[in-house]
N, C-alpha and C. Protein backbone atom coordinates (compact mmCIF):
# COMPACT_ATOMS: atom_id res chain seq x y z
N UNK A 1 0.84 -1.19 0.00
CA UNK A 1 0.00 0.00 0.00
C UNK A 1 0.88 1.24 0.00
N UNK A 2 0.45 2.39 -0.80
CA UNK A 2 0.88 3.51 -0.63
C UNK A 2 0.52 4.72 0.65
N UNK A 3 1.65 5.34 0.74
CA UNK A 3 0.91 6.27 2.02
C UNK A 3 1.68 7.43 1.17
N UNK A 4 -0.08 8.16 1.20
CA UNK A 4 0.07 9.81 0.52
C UNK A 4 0.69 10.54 1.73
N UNK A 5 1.24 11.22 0.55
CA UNK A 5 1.75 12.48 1.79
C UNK A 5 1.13 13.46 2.72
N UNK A 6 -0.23 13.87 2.41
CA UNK A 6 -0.36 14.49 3.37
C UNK A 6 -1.91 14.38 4.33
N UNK A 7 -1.18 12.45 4.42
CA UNK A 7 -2.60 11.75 5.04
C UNK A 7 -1.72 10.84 5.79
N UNK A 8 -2.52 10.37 7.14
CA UNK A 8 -1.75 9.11 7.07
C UNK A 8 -2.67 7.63 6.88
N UNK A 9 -3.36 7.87 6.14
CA UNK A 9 -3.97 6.93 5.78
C UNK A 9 -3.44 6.48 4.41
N UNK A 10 -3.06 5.05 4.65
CA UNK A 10 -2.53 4.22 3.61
C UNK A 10 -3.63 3.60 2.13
N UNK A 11 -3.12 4.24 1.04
CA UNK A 11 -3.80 3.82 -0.16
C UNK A 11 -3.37 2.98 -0.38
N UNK A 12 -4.59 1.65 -0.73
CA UNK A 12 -4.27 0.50 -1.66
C UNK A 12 -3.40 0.80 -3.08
N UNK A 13 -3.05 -0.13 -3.32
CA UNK A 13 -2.23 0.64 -4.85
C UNK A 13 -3.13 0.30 -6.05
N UNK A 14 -4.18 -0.56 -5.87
CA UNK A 14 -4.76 -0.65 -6.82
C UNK A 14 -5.82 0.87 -6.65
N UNK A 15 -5.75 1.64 -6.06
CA UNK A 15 -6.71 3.01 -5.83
C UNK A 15 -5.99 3.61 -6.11
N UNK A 16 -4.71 3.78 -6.05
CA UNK A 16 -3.92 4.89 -6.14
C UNK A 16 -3.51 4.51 -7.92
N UNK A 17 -3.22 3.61 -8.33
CA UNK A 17 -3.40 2.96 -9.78
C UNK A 17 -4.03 3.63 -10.47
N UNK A 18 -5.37 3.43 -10.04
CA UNK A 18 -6.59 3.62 -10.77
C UNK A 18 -6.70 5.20 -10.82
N UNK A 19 -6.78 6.14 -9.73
CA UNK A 19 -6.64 7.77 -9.48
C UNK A 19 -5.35 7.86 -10.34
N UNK A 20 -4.41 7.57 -10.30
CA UNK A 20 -3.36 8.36 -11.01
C UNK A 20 -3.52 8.00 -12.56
N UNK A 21 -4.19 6.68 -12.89
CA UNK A 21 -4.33 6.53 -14.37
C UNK A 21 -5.26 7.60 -15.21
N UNK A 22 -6.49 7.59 -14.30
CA UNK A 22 -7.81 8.54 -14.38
C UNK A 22 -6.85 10.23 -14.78
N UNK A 23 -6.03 10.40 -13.50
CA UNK A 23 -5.58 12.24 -13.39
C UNK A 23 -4.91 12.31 -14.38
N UNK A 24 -4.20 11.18 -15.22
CA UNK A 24 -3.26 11.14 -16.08
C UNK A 24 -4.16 11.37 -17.42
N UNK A 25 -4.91 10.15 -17.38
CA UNK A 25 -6.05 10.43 -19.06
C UNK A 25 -6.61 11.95 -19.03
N UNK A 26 -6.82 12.34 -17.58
CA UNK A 26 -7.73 14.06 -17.95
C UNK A 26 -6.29 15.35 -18.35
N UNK A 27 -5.77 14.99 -17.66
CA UNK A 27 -4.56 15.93 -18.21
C UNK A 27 -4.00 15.71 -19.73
N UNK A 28 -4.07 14.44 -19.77
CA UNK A 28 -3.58 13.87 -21.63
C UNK A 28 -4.95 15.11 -22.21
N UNK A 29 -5.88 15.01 -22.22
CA UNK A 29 -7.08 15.19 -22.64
C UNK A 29 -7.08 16.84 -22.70
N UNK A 30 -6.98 17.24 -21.72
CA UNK A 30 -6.68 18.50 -21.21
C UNK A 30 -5.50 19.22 -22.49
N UNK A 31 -4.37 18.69 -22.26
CA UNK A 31 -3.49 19.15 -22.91
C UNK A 31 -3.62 19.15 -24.20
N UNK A 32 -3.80 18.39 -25.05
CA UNK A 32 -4.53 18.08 -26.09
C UNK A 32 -5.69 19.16 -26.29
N UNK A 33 -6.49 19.34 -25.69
CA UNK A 33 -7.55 20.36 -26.10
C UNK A 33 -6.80 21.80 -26.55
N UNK A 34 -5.66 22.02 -25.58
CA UNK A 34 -4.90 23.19 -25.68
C UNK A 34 -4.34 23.27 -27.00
N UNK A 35 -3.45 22.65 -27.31
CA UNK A 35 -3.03 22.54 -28.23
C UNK A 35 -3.61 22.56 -29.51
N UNK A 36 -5.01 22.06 -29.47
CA UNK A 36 -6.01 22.55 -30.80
C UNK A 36 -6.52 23.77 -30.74
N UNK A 37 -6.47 23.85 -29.28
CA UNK A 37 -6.67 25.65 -29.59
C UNK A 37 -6.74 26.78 -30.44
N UNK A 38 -7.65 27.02 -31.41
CA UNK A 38 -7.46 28.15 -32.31
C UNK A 38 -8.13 29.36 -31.48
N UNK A 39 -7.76 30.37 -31.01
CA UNK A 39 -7.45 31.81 -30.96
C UNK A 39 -8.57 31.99 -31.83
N UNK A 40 -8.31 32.40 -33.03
CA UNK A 40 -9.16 32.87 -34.42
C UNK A 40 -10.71 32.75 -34.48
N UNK A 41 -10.73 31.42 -33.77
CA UNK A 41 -12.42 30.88 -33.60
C UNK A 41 -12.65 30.91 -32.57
N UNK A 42 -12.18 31.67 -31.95
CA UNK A 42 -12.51 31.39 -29.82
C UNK A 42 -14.14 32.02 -29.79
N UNK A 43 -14.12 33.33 -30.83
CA UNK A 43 -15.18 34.46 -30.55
C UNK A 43 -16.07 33.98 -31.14
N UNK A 44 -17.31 33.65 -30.23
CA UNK A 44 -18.26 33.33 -30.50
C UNK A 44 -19.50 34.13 -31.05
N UNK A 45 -20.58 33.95 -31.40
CA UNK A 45 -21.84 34.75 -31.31
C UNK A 45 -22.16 34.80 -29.56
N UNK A 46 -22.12 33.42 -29.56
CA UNK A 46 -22.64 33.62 -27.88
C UNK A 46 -22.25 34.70 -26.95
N UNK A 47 -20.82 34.55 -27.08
CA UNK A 47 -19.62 35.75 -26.35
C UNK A 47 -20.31 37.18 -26.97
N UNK A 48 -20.24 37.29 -27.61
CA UNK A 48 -21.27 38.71 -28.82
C UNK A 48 -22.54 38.93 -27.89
N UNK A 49 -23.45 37.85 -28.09
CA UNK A 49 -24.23 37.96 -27.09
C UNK A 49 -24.45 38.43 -26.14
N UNK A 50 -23.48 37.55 -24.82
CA UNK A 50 -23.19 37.88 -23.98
C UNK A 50 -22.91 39.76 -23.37
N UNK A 51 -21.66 39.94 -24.23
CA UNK A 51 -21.21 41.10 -24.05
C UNK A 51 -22.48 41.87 -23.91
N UNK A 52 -23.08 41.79 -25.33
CA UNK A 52 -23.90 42.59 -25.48
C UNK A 52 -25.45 43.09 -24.02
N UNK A 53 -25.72 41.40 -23.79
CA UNK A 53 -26.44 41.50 -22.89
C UNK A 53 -26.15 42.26 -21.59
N UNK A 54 -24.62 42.25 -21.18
CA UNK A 54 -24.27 42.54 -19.71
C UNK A 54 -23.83 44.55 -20.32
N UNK A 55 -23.97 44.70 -21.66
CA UNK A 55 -23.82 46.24 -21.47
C UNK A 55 -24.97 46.82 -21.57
N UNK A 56 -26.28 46.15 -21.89
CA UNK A 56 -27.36 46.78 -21.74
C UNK A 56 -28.38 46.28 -20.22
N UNK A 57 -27.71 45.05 -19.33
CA UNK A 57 -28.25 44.96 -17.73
C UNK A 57 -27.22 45.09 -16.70
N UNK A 58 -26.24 46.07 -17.05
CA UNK A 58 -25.02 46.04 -16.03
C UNK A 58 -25.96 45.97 -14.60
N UNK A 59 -25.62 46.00 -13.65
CA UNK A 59 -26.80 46.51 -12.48
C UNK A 59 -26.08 47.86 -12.36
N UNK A 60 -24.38 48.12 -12.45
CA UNK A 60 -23.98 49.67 -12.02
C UNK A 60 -24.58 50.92 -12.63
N UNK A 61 -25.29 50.58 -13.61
CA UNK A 61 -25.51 50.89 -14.80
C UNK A 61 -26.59 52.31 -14.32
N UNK A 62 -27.75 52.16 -13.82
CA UNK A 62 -28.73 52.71 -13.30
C UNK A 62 -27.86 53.81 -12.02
N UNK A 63 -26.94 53.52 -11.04
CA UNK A 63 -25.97 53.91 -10.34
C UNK A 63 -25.54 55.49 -11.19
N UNK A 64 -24.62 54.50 -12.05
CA UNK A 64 -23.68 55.65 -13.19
C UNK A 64 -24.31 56.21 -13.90
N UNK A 65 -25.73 56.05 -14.54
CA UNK A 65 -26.46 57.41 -14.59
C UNK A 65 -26.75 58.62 -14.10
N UNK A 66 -27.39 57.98 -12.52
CA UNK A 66 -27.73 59.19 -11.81
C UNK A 66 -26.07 59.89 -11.21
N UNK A 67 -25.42 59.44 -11.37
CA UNK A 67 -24.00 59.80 -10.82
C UNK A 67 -23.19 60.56 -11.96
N UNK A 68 -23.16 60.78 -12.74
CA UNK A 68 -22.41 60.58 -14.46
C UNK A 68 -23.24 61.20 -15.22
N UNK A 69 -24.41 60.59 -15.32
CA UNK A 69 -24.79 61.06 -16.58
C UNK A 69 -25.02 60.08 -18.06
N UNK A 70 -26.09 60.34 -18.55
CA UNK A 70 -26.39 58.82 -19.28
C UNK A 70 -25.01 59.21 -20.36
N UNK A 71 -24.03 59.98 -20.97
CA UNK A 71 -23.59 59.90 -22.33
C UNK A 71 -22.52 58.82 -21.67
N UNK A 72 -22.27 59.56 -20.30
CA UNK A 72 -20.62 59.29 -20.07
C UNK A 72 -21.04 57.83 -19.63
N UNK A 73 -22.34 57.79 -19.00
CA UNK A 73 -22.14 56.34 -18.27
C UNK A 73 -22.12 55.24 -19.82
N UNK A 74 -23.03 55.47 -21.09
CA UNK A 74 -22.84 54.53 -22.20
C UNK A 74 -21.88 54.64 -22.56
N UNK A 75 -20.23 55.63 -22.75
CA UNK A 75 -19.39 55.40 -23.52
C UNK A 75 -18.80 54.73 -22.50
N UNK A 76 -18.53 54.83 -20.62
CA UNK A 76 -17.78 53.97 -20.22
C UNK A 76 -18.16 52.32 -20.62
N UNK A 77 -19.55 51.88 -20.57
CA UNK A 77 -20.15 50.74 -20.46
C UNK A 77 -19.40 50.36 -22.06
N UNK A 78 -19.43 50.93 -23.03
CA UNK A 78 -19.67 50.28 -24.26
C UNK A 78 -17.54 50.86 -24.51
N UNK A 79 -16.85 51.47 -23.88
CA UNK A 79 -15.46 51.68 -24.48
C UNK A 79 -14.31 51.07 -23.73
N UNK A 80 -14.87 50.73 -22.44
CA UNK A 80 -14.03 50.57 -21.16
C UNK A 80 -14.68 48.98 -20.53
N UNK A 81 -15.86 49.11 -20.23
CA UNK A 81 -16.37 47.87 -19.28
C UNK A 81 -16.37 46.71 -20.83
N UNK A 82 -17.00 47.03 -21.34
CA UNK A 82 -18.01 46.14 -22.30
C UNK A 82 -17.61 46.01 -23.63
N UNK A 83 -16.30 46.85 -24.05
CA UNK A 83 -15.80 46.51 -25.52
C UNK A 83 -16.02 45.94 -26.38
N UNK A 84 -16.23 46.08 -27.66
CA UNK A 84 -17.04 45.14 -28.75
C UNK A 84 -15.96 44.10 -29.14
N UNK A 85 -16.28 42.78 -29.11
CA UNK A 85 -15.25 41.98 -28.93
C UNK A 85 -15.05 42.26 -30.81
């Protein structure tokens, strides 16, 4: 049996086998995803979406009006917070 380090309870090795084979396939898997990684196609519609949705329901939004002023509070929301991806 194995004893992890920062237990003192002793792992069978067929558990510790099995967990390190498992952590090993998700990291293979993992790494691999990275590596197909295209940048170029990351930007979605959804992300578009998104953006879009959180610059027209910020909650600060109603705040930085009465504080600001509606021009300044839409160019911060849409130049600074919320950038068009």
């Amino acid at each position: 049996a194995r004893h992890t380090a920062d237990t003192a309870v002793d792992v069978p090795d067929i558990v510790a086998t099995t967990l390190e084979d498992a952590v090993m396939a998700h990291l293979d898997l993992y790494l691999q995803q990275v590596s197909d990684y295209d940048a170029s196609s990351a930007t979605t519609n959804h992300q578009k979406e998104y953006v879009q949705y959180r610059k027209a329901n910020d909650p600060a939004k109603p705040m930085l009006k009465a504080l600001y002023g509606a021009p300044y509070t839409d160019d911060l929301l849409e130049e600074v917070l919320f950038p068009s991806i």
